[in-house]
N, C-alpha and C. Protein backbone atom coordinates (compact mmCIF):
# COMPACT_ATOMS: atom_id res chain seq x y z
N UNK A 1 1.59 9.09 24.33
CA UNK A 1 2.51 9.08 23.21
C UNK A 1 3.10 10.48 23.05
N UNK A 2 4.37 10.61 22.43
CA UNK A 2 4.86 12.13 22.64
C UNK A 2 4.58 12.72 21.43
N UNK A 3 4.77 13.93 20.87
CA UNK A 3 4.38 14.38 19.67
C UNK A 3 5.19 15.41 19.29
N UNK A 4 5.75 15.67 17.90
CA UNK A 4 6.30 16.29 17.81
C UNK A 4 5.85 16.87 16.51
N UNK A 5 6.29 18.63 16.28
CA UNK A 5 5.58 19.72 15.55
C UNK A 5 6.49 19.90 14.88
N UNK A 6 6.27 19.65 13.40
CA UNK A 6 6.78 20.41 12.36
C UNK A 6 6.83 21.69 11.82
N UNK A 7 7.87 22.00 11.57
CA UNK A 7 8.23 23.76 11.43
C UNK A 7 7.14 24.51 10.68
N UNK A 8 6.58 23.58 9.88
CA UNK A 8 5.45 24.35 8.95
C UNK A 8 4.33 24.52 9.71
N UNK A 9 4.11 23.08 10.80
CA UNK A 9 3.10 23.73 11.99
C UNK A 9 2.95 24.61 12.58
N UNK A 10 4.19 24.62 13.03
CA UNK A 10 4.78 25.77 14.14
C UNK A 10 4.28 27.16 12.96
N UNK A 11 4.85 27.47 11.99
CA UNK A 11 4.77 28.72 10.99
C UNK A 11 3.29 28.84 11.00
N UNK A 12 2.11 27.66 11.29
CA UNK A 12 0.76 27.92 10.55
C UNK A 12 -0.01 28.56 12.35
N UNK A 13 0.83 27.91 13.05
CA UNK A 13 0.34 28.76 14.74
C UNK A 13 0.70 30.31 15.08
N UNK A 14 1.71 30.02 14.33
CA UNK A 14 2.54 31.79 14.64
C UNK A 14 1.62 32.79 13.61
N UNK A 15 1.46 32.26 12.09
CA UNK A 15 0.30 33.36 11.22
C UNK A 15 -1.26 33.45 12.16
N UNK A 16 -1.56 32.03 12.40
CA UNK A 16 -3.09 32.38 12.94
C UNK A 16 -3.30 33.12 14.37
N UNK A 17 -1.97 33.04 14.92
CA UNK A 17 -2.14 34.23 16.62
C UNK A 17 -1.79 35.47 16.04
N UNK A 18 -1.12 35.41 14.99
CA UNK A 18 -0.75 37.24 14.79
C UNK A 18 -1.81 37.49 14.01
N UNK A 19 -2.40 36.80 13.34
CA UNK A 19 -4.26 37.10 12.61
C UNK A 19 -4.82 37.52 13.74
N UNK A 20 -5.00 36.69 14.95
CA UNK A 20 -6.09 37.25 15.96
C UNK A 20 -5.55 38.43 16.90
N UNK A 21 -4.64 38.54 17.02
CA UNK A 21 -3.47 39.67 17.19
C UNK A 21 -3.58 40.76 16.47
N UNK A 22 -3.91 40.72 15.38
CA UNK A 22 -4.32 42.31 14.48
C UNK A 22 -6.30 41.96 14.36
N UNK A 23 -6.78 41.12 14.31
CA UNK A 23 -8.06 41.63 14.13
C UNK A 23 -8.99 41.02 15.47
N UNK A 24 -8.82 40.27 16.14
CA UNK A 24 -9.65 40.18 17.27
C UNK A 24 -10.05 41.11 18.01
N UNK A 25 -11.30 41.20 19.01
CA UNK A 25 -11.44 41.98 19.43
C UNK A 25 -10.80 42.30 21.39
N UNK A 26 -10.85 41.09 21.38
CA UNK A 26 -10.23 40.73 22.67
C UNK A 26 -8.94 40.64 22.88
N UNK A 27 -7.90 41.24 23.80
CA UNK A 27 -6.51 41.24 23.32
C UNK A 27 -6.11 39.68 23.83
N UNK A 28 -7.07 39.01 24.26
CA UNK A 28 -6.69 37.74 24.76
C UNK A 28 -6.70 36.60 23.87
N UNK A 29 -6.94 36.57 22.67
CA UNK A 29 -7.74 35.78 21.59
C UNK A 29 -6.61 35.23 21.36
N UNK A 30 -5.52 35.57 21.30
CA UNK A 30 -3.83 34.86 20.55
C UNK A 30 -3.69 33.95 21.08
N UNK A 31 -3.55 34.36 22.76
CA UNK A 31 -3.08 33.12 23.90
C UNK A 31 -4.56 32.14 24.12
N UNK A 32 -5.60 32.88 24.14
CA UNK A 32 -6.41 31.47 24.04
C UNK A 32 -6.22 30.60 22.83
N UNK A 33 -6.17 31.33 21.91
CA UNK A 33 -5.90 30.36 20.44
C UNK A 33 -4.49 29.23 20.86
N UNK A 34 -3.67 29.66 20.79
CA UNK A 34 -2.43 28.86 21.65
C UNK A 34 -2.65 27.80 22.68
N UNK A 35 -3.63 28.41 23.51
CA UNK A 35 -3.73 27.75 24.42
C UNK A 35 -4.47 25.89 23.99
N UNK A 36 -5.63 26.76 23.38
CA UNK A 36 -6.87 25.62 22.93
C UNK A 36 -5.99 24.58 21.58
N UNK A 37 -5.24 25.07 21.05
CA UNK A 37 -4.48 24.31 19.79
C UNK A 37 -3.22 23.39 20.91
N UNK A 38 -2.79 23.55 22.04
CA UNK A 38 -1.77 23.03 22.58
C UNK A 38 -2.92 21.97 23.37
N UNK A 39 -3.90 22.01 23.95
CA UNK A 39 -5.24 21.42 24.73
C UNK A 39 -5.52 20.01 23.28
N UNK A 40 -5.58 20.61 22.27
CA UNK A 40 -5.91 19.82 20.76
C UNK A 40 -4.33 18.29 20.99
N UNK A 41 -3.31 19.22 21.35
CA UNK A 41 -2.28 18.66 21.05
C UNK A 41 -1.95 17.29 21.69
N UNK A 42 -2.00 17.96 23.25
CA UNK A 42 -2.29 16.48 24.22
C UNK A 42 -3.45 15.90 24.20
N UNK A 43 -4.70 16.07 23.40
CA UNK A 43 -5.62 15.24 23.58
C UNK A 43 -5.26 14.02 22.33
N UNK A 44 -4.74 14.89 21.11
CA UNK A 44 -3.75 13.61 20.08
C UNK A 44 -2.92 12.56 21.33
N UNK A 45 -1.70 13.42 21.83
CA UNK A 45 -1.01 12.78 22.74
C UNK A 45 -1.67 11.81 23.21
N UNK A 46 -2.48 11.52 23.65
CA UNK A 46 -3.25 10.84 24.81
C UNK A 46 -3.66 9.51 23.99
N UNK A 47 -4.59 9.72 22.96
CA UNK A 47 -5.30 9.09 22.18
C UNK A 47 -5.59 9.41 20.50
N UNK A 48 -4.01 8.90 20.06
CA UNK A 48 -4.03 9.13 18.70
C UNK A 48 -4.88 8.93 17.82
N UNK A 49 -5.17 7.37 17.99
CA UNK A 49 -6.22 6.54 16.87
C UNK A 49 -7.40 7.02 16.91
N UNK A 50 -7.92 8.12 17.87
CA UNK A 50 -9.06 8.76 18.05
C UNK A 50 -9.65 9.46 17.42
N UNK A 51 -9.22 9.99 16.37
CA UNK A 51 -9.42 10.46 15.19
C UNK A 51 -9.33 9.71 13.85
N UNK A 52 -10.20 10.36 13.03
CA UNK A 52 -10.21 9.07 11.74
C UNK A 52 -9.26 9.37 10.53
N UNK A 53 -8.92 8.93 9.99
CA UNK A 53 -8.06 9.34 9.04
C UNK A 53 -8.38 10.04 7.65
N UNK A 54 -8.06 10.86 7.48
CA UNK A 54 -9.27 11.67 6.17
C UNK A 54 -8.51 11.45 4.81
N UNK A 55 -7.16 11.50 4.85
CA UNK A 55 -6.07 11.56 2.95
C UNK A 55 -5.15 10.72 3.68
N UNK A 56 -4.82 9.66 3.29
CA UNK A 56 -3.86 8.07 3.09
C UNK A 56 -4.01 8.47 4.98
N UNK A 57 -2.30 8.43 5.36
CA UNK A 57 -2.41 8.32 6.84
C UNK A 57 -2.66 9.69 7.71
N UNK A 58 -3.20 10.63 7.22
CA UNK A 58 -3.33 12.19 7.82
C UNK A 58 -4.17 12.20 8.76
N UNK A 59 -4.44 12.35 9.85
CA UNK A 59 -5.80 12.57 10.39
C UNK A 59 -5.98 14.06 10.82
N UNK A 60 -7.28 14.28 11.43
CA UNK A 60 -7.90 16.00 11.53
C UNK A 60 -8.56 15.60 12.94
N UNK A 61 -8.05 16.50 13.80
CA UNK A 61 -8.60 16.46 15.09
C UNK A 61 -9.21 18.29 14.91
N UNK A 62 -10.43 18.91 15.47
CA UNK A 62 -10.92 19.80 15.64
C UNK A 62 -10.19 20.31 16.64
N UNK A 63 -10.22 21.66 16.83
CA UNK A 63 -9.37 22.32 17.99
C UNK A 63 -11.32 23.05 18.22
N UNK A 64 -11.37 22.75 19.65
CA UNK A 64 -12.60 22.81 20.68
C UNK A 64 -12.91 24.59 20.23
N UNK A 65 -12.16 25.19 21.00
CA UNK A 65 -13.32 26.51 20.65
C UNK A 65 -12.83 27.19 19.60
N UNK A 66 -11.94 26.69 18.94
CA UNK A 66 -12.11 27.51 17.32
C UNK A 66 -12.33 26.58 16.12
N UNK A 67 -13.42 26.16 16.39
CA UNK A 67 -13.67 25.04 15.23
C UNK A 67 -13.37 25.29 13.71
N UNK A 68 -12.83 26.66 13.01
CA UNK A 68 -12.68 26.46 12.00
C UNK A 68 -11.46 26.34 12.18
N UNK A 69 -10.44 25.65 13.15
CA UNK A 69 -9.39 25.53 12.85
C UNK A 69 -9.29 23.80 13.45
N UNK A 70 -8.55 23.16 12.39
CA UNK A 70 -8.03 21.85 12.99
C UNK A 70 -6.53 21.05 12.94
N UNK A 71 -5.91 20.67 13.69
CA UNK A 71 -4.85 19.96 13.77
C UNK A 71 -4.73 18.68 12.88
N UNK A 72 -3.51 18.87 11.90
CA UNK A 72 -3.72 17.46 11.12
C UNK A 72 -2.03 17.10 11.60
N UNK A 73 -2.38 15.12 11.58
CA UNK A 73 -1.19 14.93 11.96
C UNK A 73 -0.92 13.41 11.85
N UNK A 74 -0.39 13.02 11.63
CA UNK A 74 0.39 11.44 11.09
C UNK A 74 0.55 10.45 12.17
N UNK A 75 0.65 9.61 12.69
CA UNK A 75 0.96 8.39 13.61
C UNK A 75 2.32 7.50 12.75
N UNK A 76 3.54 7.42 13.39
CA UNK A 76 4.71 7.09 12.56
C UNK A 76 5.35 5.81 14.22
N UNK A 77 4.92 5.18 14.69
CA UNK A 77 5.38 4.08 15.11
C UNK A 77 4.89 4.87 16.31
N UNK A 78 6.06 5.25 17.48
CA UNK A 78 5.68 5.66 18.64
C UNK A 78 5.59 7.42 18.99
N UNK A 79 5.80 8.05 17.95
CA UNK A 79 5.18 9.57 18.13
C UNK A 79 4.24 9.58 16.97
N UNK A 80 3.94 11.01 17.56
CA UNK A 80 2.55 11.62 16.66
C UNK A 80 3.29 12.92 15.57
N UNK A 81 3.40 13.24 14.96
CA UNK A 81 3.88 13.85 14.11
C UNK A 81 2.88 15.16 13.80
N UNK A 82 3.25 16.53 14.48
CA UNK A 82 1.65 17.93 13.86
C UNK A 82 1.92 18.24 12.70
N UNK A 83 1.58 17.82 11.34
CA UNK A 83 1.84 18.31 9.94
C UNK A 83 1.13 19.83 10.29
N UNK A 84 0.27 20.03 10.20
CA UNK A 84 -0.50 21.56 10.19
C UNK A 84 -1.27 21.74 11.04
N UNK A 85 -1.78 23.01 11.26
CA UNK A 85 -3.11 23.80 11.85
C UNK A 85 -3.16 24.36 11.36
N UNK A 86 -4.66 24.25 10.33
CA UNK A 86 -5.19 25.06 9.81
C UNK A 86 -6.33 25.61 9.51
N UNK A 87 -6.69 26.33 9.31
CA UNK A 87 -8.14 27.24 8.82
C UNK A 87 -8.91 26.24 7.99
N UNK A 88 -10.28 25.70 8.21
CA UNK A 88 -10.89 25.40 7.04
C UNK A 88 -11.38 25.70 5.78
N UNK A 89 -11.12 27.06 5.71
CA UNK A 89 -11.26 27.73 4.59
C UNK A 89 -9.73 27.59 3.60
N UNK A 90 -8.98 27.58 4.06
CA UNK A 90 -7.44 27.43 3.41
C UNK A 90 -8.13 26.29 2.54
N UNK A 91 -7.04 26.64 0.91
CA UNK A 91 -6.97 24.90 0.47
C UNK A 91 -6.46 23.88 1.02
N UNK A 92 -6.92 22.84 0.98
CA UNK A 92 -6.33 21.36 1.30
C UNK A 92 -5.24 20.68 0.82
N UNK A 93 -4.88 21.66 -0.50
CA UNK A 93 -3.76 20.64 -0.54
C UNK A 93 -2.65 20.85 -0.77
N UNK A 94 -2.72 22.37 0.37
CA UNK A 94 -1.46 22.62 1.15
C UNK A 94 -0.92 21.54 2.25
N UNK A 95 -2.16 21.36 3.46
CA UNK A 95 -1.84 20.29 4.08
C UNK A 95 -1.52 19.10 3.91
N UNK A 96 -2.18 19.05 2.70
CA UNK A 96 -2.22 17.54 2.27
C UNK A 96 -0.96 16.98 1.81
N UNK A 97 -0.18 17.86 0.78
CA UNK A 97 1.38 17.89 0.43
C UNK A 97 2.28 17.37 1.92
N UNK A 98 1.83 17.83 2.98
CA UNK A 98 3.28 17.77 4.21
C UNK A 98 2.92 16.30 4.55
N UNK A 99 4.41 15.86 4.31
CA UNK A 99 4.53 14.24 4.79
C UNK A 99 5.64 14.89 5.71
């Protein structure tokens, strides 16, 4: 299924690589972060319903090696829709607002 990223997604990928970009210790931490959140992306792609649905139709897929961060994202007929990536510490109902 194809998927497509909303600008506020896109805005919540660009703050969390320039976070690991000023405080990581590894100068590699941005592009793995990128990397592992785009890995998150086609595994939605692949197998949407694979995830459970947490607020009305939203679901939360974990992104593998940065578990406090997860991909939330909608199923709308034949694409997948990325409302956010975000920190689990953030409030919820920032994400929760993006339809």
């Amino acid at each position: 299924m194809k998927y497509k990223i909303r600008a506020a997604a896109e805005r919540d990928l660009d703050d969390a690589a320039t976070w690991y970009g000023e405080h990581a210790v590894d100068p590699r931490t941005p592009l793995r972060f990128l990397l592992e959140v785009r890995a998150a992306f086609e595994l939605i792609a692949e197998s949407p319903a694979a995830f459970a649905e947490i607020h009305g139709d939203i679901r939360r897929c974990p992104v593998r090696a940065f578990p406090a961060y997860a991909v939330f994202y909608r199923i709308l007929d034949d694409i997948v829709v990325i409302t956010a990536v975000f920190h689990g510490r953030r409030r919820p109902t920032v994400w929760k607002q993006r339809r």
